[in-house]
Protein backbone atom coordinates (compact mmCIF):
# COMPACT_ATOMS: atom_id res chain seq x y z
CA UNK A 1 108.53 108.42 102.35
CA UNK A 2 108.37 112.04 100.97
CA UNK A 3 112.40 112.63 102.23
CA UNK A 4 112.93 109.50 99.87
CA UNK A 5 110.97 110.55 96.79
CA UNK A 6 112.21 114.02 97.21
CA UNK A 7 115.83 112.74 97.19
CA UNK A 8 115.40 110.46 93.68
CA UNK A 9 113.31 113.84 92.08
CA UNK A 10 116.61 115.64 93.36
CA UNK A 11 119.34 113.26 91.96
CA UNK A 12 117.77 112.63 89.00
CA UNK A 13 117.17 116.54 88.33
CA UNK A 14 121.12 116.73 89.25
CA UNK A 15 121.58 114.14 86.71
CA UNK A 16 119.98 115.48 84.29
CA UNK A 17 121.35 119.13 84.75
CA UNK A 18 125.33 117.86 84.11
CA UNK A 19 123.84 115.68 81.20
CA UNK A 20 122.24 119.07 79.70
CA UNK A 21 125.31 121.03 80.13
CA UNK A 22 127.50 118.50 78.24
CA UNK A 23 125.32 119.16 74.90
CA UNK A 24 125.66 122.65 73.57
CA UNK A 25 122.42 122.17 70.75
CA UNK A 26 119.92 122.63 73.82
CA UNK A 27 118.85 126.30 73.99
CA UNK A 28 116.88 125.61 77.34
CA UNK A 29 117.38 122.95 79.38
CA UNK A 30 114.94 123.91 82.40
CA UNK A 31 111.67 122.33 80.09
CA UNK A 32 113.98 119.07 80.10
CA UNK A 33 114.63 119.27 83.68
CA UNK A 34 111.27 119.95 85.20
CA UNK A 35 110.13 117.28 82.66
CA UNK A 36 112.40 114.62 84.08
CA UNK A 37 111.61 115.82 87.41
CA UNK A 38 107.95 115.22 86.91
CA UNK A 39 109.03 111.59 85.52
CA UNK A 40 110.96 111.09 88.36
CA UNK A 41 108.84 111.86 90.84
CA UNK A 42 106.05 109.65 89.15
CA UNK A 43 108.50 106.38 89.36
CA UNK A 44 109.32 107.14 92.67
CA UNK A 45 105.67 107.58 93.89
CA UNK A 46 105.36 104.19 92.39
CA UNK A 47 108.02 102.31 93.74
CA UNK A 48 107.84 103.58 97.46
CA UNK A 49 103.99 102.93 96.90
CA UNK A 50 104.67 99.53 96.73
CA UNK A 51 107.47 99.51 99.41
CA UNK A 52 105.74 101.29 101.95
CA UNK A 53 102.34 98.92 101.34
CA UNK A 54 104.97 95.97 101.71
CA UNK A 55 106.17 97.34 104.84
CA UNK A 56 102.72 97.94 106.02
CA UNK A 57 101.87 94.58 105.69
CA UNK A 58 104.55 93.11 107.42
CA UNK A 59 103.77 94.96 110.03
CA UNK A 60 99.98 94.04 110.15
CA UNK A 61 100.71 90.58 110.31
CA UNK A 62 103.36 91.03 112.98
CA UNK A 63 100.35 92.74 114.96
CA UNK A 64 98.24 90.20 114.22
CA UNK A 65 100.84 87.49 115.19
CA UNK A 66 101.49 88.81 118.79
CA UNK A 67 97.63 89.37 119.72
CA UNK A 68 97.76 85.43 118.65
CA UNK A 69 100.31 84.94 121.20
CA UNK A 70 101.69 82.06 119.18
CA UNK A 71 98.44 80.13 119.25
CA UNK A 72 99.04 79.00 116.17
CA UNK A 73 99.11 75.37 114.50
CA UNK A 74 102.13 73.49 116.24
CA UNK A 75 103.05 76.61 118.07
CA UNK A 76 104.57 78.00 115.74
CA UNK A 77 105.93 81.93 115.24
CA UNK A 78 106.02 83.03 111.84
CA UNK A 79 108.20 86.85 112.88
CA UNK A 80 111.78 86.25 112.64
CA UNK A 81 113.79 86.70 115.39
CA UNK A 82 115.51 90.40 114.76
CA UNK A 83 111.90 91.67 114.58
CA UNK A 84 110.44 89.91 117.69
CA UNK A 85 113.47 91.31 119.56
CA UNK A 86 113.25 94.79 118.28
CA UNK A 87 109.81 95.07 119.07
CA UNK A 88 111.12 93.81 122.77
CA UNK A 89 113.38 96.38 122.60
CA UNK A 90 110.87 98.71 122.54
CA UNK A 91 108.73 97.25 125.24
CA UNK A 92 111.59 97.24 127.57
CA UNK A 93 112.56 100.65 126.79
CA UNK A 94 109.44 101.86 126.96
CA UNK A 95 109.11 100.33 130.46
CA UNK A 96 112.90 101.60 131.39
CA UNK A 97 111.57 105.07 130.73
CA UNK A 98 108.51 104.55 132.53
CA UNK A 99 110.55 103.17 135.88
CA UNK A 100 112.81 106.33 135.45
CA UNK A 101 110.16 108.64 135.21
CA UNK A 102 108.35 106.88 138.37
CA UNK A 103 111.64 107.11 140.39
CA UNK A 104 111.96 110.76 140.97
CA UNK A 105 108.63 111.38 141.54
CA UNK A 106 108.72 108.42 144.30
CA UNK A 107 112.22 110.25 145.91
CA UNK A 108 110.16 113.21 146.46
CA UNK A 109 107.47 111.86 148.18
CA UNK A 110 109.47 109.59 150.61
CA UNK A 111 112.15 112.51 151.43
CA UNK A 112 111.40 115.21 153.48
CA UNK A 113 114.27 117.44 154.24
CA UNK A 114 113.55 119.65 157.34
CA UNK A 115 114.84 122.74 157.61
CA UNK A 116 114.94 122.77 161.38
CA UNK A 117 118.93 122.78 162.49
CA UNK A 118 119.84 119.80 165.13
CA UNK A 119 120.25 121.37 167.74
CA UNK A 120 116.86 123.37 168.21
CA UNK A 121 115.17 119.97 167.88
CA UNK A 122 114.05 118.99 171.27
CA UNK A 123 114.91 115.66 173.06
């Protein structure tokens, strides 16, 4: 969330800096800018506050949901699809990466190459 506040502080600030260059009766604008820097940066704490709780939340009761594992009244699953199959998305990619990783280490084991040419092994 700090990429997102610090991109609102800067295009505000921007903002702010052409808006200060238009009006020749300002002898200094950097007092105005760090001013409405320090404004900006106070809304956007507040709003992402209240995003990222929302987002935390959603995600708690997703959690909570799947240890459930839909025991719920009538059976019923309150996640919407998109985020049941992204989180299986993630399961299965997690376990893709764990097979892959398991392969090579299981090709090694079962091959053996001997360096022993043919023809010096006896019959």
């Amino acid at each position: 969330m700090i990429l997102s506040k610090l991109v609102v502080v800067a295009a505000v600030t921007a903002i702010c800096f052409f808006i200060t260059q238009t009006e020749s009766k300002i002898a200094s604008p950097y007092i105005l800018l760090v001013l409405c820097a320090i404004i900006a940066y106070a809304v956007a704490s507040l709003f992402l506050g209240v995003v990222e709780t929302a987002i935390d939340t959603i995600l708690v009761c997703f959690s909570w949901e799947q240890d459930a594992k839909g025991n719920f009244q009538n059976g019923q699953v309150y996640a919407t699809d998109g985020l049941n199959m992204f989180i299986e998305g993630i399961e299965k990619a997690k376990m893709d990466l764990a097979t892959k990783d398991a392969a090579p280490a299981a090709l090694d084991k079962t091959i053996s190459v001997d360096s022993t040419p043919i023809e010096a092994i006896p019959k």
